[in-house]
C-alpha atoms as a PDB file:
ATOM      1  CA  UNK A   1     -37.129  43.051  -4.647  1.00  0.00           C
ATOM      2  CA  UNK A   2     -36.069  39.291  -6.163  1.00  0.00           C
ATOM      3  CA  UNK A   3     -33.256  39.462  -4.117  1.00  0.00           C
ATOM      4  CA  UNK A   4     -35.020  39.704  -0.456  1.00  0.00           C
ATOM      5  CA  UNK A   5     -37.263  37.200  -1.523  1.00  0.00           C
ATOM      6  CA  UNK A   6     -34.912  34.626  -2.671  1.00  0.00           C
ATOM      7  CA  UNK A   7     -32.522  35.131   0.449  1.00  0.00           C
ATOM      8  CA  UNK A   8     -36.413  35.495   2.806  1.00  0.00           C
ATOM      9  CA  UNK A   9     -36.655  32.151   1.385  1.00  0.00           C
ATOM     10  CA  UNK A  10     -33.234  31.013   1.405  1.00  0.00           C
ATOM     11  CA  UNK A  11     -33.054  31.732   5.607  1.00  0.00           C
ATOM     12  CA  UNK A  12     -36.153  30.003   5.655  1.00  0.00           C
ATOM     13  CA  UNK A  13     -35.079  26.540   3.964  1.00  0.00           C
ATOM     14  CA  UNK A  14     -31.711  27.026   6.413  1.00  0.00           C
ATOM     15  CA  UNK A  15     -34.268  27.188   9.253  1.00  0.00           C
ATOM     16  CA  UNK A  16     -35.949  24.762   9.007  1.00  0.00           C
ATOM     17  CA  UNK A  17     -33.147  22.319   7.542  1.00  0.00           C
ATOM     18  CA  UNK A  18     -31.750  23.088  10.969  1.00  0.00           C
ATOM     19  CA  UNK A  19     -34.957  22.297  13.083  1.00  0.00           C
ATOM     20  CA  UNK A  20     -35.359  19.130  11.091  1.00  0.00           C
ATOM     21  CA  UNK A  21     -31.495  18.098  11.714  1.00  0.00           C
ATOM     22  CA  UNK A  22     -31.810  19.288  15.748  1.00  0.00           C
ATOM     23  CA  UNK A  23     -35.173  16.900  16.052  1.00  0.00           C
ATOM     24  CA  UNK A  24     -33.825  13.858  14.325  1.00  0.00           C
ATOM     25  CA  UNK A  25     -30.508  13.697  16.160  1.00  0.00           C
ATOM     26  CA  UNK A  26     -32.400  14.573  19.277  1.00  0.00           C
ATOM     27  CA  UNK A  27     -35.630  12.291  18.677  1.00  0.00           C
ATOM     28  CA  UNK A  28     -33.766   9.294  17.307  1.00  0.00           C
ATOM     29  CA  UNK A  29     -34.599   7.305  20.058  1.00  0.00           C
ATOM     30  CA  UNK A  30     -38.051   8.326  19.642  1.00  0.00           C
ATOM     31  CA  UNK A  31     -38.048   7.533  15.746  1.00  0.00           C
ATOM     32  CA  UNK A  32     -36.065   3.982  16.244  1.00  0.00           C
ATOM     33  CA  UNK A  33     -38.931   3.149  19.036  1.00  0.00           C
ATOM     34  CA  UNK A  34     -41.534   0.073  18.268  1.00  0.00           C
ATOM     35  CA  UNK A  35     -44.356   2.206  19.556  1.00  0.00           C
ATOM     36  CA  UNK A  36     -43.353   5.024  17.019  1.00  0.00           C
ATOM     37  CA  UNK A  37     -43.004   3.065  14.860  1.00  0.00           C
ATOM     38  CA  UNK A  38     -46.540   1.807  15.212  1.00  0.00           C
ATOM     39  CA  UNK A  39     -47.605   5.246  14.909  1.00  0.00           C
ATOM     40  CA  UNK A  40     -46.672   6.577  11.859  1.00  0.00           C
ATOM     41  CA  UNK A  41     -49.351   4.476  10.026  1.00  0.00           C
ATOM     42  CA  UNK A  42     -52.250   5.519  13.301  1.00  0.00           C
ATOM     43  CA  UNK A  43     -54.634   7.817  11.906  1.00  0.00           C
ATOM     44  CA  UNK A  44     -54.436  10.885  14.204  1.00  0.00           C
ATOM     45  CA  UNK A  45     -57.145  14.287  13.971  1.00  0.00           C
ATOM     46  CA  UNK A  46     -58.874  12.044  10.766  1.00  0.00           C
ATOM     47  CA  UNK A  47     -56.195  13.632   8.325  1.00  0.00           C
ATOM     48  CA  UNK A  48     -52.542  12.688   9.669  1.00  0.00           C
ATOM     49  CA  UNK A  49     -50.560   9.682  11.730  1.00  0.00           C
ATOM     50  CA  UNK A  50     -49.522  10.582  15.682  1.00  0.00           C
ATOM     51  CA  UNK A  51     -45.940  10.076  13.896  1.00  0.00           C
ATOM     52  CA  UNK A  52     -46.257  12.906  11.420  1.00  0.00           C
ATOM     53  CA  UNK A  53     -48.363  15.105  14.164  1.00  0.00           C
ATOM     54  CA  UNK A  54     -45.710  14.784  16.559  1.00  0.00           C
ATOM     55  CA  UNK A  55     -42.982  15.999  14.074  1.00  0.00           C
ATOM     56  CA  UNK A  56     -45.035  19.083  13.245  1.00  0.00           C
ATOM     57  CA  UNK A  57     -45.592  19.304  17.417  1.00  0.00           C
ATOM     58  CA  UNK A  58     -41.870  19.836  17.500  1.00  0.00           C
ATOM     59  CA  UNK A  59     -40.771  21.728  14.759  1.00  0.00           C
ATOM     60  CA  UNK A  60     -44.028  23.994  15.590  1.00  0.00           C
ATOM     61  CA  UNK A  61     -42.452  23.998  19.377  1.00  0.00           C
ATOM     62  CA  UNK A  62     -38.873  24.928  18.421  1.00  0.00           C
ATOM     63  CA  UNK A  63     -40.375  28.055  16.079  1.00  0.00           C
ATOM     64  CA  UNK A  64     -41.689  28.608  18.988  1.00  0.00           C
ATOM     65  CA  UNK A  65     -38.349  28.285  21.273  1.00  0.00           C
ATOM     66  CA  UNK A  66     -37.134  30.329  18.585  1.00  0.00           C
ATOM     67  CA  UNK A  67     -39.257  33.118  18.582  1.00  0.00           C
ATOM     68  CA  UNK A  68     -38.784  33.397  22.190  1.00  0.00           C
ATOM     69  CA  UNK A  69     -34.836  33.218  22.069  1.00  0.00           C
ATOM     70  CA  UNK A  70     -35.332  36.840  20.196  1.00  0.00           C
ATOM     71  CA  UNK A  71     -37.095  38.294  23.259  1.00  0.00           C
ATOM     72  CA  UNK A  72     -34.262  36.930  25.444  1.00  0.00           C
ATOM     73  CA  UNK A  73     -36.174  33.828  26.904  1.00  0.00           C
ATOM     74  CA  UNK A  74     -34.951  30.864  27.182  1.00  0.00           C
ATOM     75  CA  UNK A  75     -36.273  27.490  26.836  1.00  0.00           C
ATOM     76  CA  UNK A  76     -34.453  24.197  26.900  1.00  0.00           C
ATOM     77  CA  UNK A  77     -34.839  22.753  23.262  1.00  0.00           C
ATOM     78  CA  UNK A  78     -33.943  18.998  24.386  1.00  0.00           C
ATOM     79  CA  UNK A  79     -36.608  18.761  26.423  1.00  0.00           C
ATOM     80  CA  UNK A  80     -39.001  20.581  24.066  1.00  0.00           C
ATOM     81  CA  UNK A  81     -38.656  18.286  21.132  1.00  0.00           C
ATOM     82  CA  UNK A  82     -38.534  15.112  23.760  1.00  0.00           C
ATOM     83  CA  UNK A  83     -41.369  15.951  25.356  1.00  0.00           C
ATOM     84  CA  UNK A  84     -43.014  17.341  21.551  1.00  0.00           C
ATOM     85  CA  UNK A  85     -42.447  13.769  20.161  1.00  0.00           C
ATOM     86  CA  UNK A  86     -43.690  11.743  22.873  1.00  0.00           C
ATOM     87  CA  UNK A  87     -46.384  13.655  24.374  1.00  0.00           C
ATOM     88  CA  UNK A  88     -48.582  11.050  22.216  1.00  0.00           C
ATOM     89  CA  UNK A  89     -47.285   7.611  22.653  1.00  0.00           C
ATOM     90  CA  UNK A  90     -49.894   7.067  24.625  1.00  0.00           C
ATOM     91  CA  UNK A  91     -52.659   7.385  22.106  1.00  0.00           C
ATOM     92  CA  UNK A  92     -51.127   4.968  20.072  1.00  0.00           C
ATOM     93  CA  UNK A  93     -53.911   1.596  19.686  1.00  0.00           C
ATOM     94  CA  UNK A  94     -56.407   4.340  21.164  1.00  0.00           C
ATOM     95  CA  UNK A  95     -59.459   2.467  19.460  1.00  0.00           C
ATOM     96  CA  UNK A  96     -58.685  -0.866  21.791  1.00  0.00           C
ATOM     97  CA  UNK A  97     -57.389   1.324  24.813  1.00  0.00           C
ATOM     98  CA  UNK A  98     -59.933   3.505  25.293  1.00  0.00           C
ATOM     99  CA  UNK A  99     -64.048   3.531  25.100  1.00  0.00           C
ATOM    100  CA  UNK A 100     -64.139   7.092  23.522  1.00  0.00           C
ATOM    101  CA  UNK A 101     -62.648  10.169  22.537  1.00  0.00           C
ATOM    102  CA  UNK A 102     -63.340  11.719  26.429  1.00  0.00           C
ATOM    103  CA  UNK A 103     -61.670   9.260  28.202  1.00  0.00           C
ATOM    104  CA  UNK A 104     -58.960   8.784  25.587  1.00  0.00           C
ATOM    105  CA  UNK A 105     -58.074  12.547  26.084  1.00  0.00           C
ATOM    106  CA  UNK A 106     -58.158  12.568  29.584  1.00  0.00           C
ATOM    107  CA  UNK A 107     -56.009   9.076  30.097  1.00  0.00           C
ATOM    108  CA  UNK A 108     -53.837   9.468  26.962  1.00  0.00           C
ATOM    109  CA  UNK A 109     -51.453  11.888  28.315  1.00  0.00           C
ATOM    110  CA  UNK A 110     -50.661   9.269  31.496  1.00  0.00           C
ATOM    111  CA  UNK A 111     -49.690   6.447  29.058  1.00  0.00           C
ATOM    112  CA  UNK A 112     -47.035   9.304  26.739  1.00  0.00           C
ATOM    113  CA  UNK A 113     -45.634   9.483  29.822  1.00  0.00           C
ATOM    114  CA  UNK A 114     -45.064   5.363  30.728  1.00  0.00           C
ATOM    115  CA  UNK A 115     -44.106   4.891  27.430  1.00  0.00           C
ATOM    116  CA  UNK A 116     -41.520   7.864  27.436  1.00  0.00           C
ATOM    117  CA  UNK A 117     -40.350   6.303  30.425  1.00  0.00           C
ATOM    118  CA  UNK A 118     -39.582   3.316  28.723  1.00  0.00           C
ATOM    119  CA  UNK A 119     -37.066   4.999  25.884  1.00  0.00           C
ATOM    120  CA  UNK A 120     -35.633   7.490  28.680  1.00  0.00           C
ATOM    121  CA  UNK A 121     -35.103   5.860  31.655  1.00  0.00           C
ATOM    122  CA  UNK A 122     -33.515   8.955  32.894  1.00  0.00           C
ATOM    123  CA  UNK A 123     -36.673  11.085  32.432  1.00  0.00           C
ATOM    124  CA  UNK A 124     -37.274  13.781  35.050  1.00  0.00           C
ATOM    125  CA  UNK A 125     -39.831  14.976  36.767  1.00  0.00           C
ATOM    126  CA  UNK A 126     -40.253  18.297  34.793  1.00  0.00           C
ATOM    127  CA  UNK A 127     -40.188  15.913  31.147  1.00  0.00           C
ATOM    128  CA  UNK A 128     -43.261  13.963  32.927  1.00  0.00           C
ATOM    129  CA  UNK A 129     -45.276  16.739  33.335  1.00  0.00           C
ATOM    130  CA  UNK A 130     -44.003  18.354  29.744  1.00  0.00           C
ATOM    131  CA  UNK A 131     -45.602  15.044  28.406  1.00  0.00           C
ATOM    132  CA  UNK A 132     -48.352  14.493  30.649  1.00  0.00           C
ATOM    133  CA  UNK A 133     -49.771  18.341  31.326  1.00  0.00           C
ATOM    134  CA  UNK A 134     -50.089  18.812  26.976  1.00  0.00           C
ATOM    135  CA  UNK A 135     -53.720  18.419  27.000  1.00  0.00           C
ATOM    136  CA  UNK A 136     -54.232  21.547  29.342  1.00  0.00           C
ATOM    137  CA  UNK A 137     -57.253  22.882  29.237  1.00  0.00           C
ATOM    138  CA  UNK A 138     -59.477  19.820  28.314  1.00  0.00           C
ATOM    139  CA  UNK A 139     -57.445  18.246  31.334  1.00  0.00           C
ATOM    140  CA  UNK A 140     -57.300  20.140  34.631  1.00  0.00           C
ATOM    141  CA  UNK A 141     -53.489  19.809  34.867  1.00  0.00           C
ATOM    142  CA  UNK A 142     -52.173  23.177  33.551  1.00  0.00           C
ATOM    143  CA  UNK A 143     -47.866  23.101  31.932  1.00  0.00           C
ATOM    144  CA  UNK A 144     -45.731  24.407  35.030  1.00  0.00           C
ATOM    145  CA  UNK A 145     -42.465  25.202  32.858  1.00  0.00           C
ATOM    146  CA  UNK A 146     -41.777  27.372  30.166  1.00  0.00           C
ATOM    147  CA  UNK A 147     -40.984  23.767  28.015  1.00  0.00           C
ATOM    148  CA  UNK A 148     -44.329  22.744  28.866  1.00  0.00           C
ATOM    149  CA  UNK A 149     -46.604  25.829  28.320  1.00  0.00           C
ATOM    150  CA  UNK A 150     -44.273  25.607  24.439  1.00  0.00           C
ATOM    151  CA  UNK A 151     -45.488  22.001  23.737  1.00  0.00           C
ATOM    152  CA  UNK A 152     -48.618  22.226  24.850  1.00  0.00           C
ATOM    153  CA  UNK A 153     -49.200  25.884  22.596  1.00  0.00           C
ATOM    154  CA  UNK A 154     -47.366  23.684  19.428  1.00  0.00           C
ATOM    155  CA  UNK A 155     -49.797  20.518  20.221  1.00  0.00           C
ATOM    156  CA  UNK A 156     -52.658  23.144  19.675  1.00  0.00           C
ATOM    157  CA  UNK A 157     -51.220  24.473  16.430  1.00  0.00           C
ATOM    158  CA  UNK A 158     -50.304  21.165  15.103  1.00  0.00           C
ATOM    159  CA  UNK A 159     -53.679  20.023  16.152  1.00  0.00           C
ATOM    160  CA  UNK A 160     -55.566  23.115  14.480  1.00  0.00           C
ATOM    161  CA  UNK A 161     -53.651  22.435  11.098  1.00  0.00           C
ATOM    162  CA  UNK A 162     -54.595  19.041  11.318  1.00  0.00           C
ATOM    163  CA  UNK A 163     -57.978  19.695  11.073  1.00  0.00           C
ATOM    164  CA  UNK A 164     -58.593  22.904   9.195  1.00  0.00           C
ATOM    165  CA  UNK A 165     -55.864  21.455   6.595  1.00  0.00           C
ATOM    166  CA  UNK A 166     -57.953  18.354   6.009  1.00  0.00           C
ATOM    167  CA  UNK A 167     -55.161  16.019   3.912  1.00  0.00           C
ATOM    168  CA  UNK A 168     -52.600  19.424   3.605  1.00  0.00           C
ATOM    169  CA  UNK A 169     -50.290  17.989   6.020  1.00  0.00           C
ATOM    170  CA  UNK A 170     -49.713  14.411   4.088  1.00  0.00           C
ATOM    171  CA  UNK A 171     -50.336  15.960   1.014  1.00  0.00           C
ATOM    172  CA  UNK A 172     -47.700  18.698   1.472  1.00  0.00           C
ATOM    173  CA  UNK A 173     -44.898  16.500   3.263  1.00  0.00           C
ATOM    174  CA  UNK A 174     -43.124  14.868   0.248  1.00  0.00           C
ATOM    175  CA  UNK A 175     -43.611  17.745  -2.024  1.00  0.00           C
ATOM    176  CA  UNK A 176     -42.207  20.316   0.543  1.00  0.00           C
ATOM    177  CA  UNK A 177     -39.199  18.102   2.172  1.00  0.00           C
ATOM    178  CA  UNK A 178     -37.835  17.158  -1.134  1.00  0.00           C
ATOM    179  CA  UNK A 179     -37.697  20.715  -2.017  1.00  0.00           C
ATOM    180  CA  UNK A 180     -36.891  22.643   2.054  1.00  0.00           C
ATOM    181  CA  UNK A 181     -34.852  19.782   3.441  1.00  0.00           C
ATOM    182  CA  UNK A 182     -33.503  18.108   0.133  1.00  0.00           C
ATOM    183  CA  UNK A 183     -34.623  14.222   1.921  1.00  0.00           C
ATOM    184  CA  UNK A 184     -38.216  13.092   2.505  1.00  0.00           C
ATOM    185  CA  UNK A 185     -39.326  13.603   5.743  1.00  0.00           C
ATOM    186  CA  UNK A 186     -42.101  10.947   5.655  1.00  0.00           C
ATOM    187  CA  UNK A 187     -39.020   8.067   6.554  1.00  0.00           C
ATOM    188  CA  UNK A 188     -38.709   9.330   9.999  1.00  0.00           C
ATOM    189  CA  UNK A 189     -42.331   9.901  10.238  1.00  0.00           C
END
């Protein structure tokens, strides 16, 4: 019985050494950014930063992608984690943007999607609408690709742990990526 739970736990540090490897060389741009930058110390959900939210967005989205993979699905995992760690840019300096929390979460998802434009130039349509459809339902604009309909499920997750977790999430990171990913996640985030 020791056995399946040290290898249960062994394919589980694997995993998600390999999500956390696939979204930093992937989201490098993202990380290196001045508005990312900017938002690993914003307060985000009262208990996180938008930087560490949007890592948990993406690895949440790529479970996700993963999950699906089993049931022979597939989802482009580029896009996913692109449009996972930018889909809040736009939030970031939300308290001298916008006059409250309504028109912050109806606007916010507009700006992710200028200031994605700005790291890829090359964006497409289907990456602005990943970005700027992830507030579906409190926005009218519903995720028209599978890539979408993933981030916006992870936002909801991520968001959801931010807030019944009050403090788990910062709490947990350095204790937990010293240990699963043998680095601490908090210098990308």
């Amino acid at each position: 019985m020791e056995n399946i739970d040290r290898k249960e736990i062994s394919n589980k540090k694997r995993n998600a050494r390999r999500r956390f490897e696939e979204i930093s060389e992937v989201g490098r741009r993202v990380f290196d950014s001045e508005i990312f930058k900017k938002g690993r110390t914003q307060t985000h959900h009262g208990t996180s930063t938008v930087g560490y939210h949007t890592f948990e967005v993406a690895d949440s989205a790529l479970r996700i992608c993963d999950y699906l993979k089993k049931r022979g699905i597939s989802v482009n995992r580029r896009e996913v984690i692109i449009g996972a760690l930018c889909h809040d840019l736009g939030i970031i300096g939300r308290h001298d943007k916008f006059k409250n929390n309504f028109v912050c979460s109806q606007q916010h998802p507009k700006d992710s999607v200028k200031e994605a434009e700005k790291l890829f130039a090359e964006m497409s349509p289907k990456m602005r609408k990943i970005i700027g459809r992830h507030m579906w339902p409190l926005t009218p604009m519903w995720p028209t690709s599978r890539e979408g309909w993933v981030v916006n499920l992870a936002d909801k997750i991520a968001t959801f742990n931010d807030i019944l977790h009050p403090g788990h999430g910062m709490r947990a990171v350095r204790e937990l990526t010293e240990t699963i990913y043998g680095i601490d996640k908090t210098d990308l985030i």
